[in-house]
PDB file of N, CA and C in Angstrom:
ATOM      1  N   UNK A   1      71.962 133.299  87.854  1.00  0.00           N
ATOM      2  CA  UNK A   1      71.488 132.467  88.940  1.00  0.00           C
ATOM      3  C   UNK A   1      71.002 133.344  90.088  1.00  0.00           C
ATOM      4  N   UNK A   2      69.970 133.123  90.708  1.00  0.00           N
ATOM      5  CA  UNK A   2      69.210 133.604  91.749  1.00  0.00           C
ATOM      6  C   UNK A   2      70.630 133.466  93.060  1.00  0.00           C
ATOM      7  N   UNK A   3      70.509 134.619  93.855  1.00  0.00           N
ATOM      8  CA  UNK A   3      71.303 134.953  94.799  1.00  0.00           C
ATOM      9  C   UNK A   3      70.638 134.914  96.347  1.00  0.00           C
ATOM     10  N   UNK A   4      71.097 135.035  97.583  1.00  0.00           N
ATOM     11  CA  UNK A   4      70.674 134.642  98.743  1.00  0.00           C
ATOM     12  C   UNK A   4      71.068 135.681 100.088  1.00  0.00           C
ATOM     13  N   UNK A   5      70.982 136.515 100.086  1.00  0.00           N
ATOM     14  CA  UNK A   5      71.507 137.643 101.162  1.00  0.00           C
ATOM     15  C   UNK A   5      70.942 137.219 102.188  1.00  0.00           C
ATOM     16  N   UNK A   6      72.005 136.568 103.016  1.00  0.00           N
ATOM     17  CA  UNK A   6      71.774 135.839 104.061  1.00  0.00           C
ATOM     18  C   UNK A   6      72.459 137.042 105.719  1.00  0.00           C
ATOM     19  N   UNK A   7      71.671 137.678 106.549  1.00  0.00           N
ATOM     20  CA  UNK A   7      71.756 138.534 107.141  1.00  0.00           C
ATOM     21  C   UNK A   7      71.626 137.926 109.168  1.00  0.00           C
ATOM     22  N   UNK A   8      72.521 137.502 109.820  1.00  0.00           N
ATOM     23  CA  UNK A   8      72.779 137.510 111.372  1.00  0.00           C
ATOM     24  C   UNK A   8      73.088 138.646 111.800  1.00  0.00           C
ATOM     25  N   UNK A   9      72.307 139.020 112.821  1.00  0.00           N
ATOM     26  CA  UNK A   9      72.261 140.094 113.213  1.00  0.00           C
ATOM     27  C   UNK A   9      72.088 140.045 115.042  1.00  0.00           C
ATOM     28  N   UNK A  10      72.547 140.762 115.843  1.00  0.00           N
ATOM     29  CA  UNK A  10      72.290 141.111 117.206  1.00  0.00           C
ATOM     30  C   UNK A  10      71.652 142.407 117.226  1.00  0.00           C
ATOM     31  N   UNK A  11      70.389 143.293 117.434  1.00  0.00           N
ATOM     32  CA  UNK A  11      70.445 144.729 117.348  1.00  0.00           C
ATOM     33  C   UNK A  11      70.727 145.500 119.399  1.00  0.00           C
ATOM     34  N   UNK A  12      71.389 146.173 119.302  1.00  0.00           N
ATOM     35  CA  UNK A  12      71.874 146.337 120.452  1.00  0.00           C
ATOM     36  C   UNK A  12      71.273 147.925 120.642  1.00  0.00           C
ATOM     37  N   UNK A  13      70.485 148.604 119.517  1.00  0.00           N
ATOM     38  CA  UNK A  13      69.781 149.812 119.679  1.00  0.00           C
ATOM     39  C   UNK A  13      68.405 149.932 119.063  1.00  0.00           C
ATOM     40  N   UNK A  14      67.429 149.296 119.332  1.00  0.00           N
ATOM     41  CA  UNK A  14      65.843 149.054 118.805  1.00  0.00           C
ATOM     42  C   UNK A  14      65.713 150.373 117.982  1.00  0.00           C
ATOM     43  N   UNK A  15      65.371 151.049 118.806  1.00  0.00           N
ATOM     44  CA  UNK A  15      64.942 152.383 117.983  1.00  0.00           C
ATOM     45  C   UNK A  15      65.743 152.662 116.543  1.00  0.00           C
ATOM     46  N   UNK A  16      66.879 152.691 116.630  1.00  0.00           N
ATOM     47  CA  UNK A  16      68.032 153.183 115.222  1.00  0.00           C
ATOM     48  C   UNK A  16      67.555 151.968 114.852  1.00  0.00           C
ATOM     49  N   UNK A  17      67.641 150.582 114.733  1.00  0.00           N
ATOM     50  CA  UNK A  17      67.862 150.061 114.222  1.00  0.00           C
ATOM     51  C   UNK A  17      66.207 149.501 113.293  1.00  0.00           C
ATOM     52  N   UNK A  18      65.300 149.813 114.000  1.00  0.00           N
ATOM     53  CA  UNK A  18      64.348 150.484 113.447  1.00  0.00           C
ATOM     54  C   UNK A  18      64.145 151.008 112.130  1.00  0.00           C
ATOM     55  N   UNK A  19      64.745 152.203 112.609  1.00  0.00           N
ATOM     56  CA  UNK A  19      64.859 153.501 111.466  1.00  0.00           C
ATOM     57  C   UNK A  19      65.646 152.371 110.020  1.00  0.00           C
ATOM     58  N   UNK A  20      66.757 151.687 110.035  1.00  0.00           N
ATOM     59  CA  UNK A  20      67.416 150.764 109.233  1.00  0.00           C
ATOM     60  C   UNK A  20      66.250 150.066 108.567  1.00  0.00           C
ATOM     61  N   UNK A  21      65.700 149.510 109.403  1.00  0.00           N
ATOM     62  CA  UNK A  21      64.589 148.167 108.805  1.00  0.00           C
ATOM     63  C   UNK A  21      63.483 148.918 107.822  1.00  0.00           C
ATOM     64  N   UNK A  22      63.007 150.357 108.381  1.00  0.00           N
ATOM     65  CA  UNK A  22      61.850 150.984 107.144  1.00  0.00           C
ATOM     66  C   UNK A  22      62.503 151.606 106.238  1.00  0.00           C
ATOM     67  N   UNK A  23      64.497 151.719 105.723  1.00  0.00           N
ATOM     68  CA  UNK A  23      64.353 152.117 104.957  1.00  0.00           C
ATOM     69  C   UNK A  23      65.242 151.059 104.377  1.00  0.00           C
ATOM     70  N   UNK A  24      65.614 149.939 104.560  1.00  0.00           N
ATOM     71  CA  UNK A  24      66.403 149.028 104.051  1.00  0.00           C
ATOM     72  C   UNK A  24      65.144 148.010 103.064  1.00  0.00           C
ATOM     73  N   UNK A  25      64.310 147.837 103.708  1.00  0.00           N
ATOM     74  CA  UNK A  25      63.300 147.350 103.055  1.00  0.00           C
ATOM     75  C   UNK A  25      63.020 147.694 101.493  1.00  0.00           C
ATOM     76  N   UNK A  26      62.601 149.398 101.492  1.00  0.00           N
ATOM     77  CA  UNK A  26      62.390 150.075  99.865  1.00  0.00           C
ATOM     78  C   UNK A  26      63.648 149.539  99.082  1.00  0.00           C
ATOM     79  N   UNK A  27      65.093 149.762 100.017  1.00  0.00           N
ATOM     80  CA  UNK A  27      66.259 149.753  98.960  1.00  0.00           C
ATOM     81  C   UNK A  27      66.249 148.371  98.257  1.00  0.00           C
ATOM     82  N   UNK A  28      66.004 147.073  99.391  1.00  0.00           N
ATOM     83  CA  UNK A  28      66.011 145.795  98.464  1.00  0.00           C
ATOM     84  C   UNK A  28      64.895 145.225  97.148  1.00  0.00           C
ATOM     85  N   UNK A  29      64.047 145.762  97.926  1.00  0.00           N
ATOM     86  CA  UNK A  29      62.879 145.341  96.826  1.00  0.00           C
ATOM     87  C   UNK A  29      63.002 146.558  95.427  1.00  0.00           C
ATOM     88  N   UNK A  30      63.921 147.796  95.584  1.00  0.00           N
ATOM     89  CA  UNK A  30      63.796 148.437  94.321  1.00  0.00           C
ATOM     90  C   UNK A  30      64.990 147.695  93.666  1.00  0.00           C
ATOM     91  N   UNK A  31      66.077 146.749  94.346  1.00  0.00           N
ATOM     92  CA  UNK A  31      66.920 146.086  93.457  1.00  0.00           C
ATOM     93  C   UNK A  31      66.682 144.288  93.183  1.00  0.00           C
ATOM     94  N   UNK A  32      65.101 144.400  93.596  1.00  0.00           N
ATOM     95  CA  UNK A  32      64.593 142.987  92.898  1.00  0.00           C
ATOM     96  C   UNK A  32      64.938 141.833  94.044  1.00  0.00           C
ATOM     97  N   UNK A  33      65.136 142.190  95.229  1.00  0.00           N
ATOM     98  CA  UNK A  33      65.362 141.983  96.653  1.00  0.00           C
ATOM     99  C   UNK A  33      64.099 141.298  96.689  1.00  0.00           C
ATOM    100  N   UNK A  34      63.490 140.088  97.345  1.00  0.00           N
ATOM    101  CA  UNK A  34      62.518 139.820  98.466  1.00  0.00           C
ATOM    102  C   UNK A  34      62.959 139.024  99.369  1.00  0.00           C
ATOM    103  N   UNK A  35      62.046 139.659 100.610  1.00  0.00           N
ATOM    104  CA  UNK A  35      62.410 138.794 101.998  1.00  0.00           C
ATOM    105  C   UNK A  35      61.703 137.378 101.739  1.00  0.00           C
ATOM    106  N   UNK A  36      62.495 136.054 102.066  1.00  0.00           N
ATOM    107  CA  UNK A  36      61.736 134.866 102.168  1.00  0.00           C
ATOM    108  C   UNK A  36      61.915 134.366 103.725  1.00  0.00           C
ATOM    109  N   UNK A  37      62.778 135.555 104.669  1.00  0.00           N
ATOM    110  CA  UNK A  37      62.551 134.869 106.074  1.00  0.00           C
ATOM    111  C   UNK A  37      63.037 135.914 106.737  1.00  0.00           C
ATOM    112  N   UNK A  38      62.448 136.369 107.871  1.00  0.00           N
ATOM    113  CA  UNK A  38      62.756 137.984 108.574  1.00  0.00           C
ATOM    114  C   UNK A  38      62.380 137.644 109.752  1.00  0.00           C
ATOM    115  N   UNK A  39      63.729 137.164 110.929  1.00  0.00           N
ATOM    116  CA  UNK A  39      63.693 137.316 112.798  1.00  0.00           C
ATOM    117  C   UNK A  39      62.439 136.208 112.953  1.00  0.00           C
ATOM    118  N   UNK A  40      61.960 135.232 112.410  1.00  0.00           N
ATOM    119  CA  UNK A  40      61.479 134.296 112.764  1.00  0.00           C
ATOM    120  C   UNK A  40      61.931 133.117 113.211  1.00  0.00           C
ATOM    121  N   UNK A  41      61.461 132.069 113.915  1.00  0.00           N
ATOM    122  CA  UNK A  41      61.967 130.552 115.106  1.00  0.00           C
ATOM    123  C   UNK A  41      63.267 130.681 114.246  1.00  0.00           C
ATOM    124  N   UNK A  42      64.059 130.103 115.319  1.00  0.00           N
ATOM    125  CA  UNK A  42      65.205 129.495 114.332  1.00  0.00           C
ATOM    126  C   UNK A  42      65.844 128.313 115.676  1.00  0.00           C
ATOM    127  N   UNK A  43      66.787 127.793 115.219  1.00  0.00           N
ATOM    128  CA  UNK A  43      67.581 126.596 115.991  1.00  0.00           C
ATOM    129  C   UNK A  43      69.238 127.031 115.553  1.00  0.00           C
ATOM    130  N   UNK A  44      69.887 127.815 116.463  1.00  0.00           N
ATOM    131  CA  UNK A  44      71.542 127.647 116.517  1.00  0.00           C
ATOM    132  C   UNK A  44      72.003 126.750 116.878  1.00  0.00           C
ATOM    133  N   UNK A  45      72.703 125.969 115.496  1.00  0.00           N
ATOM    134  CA  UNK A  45      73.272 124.577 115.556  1.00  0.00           C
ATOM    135  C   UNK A  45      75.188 124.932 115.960  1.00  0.00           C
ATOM    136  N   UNK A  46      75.485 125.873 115.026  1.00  0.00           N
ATOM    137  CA  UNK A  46      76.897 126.378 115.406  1.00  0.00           C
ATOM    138  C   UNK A  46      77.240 127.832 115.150  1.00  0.00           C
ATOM    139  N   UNK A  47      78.224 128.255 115.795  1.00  0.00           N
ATOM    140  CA  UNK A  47      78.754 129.561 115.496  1.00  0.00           C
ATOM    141  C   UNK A  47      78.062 131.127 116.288  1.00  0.00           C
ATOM    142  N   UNK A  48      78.028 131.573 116.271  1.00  0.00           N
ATOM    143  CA  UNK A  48      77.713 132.948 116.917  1.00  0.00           C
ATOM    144  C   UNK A  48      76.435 132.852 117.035  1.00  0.00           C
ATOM    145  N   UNK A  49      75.753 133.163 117.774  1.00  0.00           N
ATOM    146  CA  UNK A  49      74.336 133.258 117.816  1.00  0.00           C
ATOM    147  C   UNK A  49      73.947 134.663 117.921  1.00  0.00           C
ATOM    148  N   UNK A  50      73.355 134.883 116.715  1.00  0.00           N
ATOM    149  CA  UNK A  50      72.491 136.151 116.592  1.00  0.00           C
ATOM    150  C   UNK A  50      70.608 135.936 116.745  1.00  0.00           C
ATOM    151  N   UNK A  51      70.304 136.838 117.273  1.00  0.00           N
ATOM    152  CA  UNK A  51      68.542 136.473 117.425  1.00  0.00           C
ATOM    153  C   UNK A  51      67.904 137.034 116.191  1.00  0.00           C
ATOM    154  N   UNK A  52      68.650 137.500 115.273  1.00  0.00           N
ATOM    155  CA  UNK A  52      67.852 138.174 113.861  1.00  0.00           C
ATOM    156  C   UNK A  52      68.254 137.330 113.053  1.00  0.00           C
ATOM    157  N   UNK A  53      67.586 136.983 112.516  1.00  0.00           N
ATOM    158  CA  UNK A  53      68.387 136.449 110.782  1.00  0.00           C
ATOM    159  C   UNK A  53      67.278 136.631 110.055  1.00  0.00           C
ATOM    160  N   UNK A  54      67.841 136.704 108.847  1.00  0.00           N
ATOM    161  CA  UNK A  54      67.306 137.650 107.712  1.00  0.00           C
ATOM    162  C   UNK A  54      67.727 136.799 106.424  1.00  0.00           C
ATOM    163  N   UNK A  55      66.708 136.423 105.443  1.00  0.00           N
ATOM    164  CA  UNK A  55      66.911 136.130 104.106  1.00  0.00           C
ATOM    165  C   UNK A  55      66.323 136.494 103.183  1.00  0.00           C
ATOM    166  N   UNK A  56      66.661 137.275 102.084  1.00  0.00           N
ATOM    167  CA  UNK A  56      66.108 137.789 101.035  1.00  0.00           C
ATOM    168  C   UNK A  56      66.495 137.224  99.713  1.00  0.00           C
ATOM    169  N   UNK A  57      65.984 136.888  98.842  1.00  0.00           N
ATOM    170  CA  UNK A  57      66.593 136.376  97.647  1.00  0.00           C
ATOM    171  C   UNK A  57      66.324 137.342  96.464  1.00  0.00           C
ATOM    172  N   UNK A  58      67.280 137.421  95.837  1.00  0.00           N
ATOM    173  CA  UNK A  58      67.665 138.301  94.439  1.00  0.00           C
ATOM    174  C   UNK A  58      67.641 137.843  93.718  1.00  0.00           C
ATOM    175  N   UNK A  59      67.888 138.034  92.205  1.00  0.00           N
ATOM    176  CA  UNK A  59      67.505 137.459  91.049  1.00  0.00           C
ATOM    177  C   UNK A  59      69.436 137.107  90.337  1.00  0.00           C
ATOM    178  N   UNK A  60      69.789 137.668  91.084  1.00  0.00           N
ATOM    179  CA  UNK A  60      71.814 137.523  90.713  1.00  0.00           C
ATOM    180  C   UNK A  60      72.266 137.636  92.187  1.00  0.00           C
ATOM    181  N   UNK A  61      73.606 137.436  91.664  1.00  0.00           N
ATOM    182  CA  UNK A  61      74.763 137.814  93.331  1.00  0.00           C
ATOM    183  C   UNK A  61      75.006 139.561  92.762  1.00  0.00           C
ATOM    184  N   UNK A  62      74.746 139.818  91.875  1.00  0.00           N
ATOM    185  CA  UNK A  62      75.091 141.658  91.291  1.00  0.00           C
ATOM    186  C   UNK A  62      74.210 142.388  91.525  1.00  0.00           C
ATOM    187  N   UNK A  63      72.633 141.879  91.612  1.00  0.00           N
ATOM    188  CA  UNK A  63      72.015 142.564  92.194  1.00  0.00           C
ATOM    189  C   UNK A  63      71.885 142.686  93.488  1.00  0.00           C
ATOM    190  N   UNK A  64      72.319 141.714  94.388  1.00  0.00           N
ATOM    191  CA  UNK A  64      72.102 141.927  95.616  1.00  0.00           C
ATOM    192  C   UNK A  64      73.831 142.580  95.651  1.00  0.00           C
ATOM    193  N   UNK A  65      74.474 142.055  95.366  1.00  0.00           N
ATOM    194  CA  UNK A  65      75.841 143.347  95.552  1.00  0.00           C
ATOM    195  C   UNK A  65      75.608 145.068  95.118  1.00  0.00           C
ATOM    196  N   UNK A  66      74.599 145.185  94.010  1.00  0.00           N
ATOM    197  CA  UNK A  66      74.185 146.412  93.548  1.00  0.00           C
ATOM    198  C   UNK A  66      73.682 147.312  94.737  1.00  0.00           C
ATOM    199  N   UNK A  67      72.475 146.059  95.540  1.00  0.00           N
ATOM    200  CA  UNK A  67      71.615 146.638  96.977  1.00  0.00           C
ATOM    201  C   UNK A  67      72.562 147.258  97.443  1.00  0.00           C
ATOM    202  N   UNK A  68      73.451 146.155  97.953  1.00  0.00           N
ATOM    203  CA  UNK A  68      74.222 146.662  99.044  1.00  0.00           C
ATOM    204  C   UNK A  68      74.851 147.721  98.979  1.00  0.00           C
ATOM    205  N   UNK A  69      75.708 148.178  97.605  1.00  0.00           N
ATOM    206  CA  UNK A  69      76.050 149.758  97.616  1.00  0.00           C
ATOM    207  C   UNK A  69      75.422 150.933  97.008  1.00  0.00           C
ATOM    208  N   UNK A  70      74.004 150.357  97.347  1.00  0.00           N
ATOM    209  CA  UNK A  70      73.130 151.673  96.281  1.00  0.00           C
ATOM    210  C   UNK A  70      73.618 152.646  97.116  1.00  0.00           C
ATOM    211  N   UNK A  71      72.947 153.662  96.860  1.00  0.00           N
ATOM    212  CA  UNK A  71      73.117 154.907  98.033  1.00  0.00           C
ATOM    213  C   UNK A  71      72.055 155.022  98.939  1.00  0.00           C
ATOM    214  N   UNK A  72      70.562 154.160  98.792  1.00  0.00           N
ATOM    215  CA  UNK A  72      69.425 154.234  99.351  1.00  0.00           C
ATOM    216  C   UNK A  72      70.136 153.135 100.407  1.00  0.00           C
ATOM    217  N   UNK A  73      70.216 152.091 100.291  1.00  0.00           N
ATOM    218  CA  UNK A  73      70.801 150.840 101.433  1.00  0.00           C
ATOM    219  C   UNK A  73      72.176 151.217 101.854  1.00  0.00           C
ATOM    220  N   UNK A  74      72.910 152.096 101.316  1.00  0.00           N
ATOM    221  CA  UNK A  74      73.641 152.910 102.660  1.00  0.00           C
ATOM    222  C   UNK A  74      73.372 153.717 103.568  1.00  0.00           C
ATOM    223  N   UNK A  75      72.298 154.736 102.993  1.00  0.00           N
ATOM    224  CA  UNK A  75      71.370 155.333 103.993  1.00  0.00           C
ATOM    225  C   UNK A  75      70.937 154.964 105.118  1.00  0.00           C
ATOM    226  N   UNK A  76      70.049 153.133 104.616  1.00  0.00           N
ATOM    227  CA  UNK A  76      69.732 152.274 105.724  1.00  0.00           C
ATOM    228  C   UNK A  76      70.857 152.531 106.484  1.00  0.00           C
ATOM    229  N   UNK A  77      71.684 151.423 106.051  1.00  0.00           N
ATOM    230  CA  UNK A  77      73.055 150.945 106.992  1.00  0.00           C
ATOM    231  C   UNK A  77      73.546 152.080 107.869  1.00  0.00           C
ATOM    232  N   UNK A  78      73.584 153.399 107.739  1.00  0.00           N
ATOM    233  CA  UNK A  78      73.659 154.394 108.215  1.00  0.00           C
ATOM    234  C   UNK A  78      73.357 154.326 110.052  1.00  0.00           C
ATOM    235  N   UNK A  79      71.870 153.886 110.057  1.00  0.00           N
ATOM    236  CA  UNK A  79      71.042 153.932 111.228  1.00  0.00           C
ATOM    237  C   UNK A  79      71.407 152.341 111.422  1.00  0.00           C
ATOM    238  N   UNK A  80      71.959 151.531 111.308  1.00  0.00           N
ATOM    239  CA  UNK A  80      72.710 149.866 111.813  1.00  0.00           C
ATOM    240  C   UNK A  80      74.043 149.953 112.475  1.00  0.00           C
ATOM    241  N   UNK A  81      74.635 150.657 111.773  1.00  0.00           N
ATOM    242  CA  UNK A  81      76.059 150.988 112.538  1.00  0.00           C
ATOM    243  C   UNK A  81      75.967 151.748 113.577  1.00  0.00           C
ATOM    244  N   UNK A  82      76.471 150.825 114.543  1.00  0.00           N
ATOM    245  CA  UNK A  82      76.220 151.674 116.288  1.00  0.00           C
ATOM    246  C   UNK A  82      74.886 150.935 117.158  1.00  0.00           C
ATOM    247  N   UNK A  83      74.217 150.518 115.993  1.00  0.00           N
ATOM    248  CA  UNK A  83      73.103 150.057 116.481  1.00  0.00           C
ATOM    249  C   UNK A  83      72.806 148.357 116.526  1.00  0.00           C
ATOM    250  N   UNK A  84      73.945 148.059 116.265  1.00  0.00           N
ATOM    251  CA  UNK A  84      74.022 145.839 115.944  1.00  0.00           C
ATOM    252  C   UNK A  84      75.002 145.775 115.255  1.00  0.00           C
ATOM    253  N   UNK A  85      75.025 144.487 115.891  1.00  0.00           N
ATOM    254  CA  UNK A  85      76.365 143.832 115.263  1.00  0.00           C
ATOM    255  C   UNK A  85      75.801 142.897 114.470  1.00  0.00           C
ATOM    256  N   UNK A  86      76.589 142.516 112.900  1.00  0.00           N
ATOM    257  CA  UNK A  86      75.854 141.879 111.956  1.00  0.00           C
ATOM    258  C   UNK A  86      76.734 140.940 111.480  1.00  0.00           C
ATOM    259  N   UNK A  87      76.570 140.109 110.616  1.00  0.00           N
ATOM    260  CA  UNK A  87      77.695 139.559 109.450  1.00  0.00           C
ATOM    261  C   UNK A  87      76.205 139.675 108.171  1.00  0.00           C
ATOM    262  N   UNK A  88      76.467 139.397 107.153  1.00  0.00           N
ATOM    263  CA  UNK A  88      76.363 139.873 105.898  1.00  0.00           C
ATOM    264  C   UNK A  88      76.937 139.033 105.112  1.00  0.00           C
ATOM    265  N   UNK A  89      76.195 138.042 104.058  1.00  0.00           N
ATOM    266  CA  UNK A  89      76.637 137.151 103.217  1.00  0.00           C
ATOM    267  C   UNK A  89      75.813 137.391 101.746  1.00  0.00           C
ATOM    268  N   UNK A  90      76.401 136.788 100.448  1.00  0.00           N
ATOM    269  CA  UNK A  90      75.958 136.998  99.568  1.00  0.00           C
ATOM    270  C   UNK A  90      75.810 135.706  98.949  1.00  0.00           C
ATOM    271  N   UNK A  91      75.181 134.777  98.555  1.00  0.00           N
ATOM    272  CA  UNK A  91      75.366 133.377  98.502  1.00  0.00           C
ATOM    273  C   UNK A  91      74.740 133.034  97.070  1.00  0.00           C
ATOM    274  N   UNK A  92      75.171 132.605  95.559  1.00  0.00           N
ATOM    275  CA  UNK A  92      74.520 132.209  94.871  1.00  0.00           C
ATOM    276  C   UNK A  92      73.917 130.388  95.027  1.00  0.00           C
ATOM    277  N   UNK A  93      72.777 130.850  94.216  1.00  0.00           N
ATOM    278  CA  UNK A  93      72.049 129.707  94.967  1.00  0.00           C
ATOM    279  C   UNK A  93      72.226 128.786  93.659  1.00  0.00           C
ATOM    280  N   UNK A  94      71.436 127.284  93.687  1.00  0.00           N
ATOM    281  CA  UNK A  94      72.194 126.386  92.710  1.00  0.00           C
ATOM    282  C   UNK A  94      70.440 125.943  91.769  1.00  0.00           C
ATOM    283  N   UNK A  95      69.640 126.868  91.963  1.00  0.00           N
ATOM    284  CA  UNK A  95      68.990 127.061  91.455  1.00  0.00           C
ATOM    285  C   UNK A  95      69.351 127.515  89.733  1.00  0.00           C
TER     286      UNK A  95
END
């Protein structure tokens, strides 16, 4: 089943967090990652309000768990830490 990496984010350092976004990008799409929604309008109905949100959909919940600990998307994450505060979800979809 197709998976949903659902990404809230605050970035509290542009520049680093930057550096995250051009190399987090290669890591998802080499694990079959695409973005279907990246820091565009949104409406906070409840809970923390972050001004980023981020959705990419995967082809499993293993591949997007794979992303997340390649060694290329730790690299990213590297330049995120210090630089935003995030939460990070993995959601199979009912597709």
């Amino acid at each position: 089943m197709p998976a949903l990496w659902i990404a809230h984010v605050t970035v509290t350092d542009a520049d680093a967090y930057g550096k995250y976004a051009e190399l987090a990008g290669p890591a998802i799409a080499k694990h079959g990652g695409a973005f279907i929604a990246r820091g565009g309008r949104y409406v906070q109905l409840e809970g923390t309000d972050r001004p980023r949100n981020v959705v990419a959909k995967f082809p499993s919940v293993e591949d997007a768990e794979a992303c997340y600990i390649s060694p290329e998307y730790q690299a990213a994450l590297d330049h995120a830490r210090g630089a935003s505060e995030r939460d990070l979800v993995i959601i199979e979809t009912t597709e």
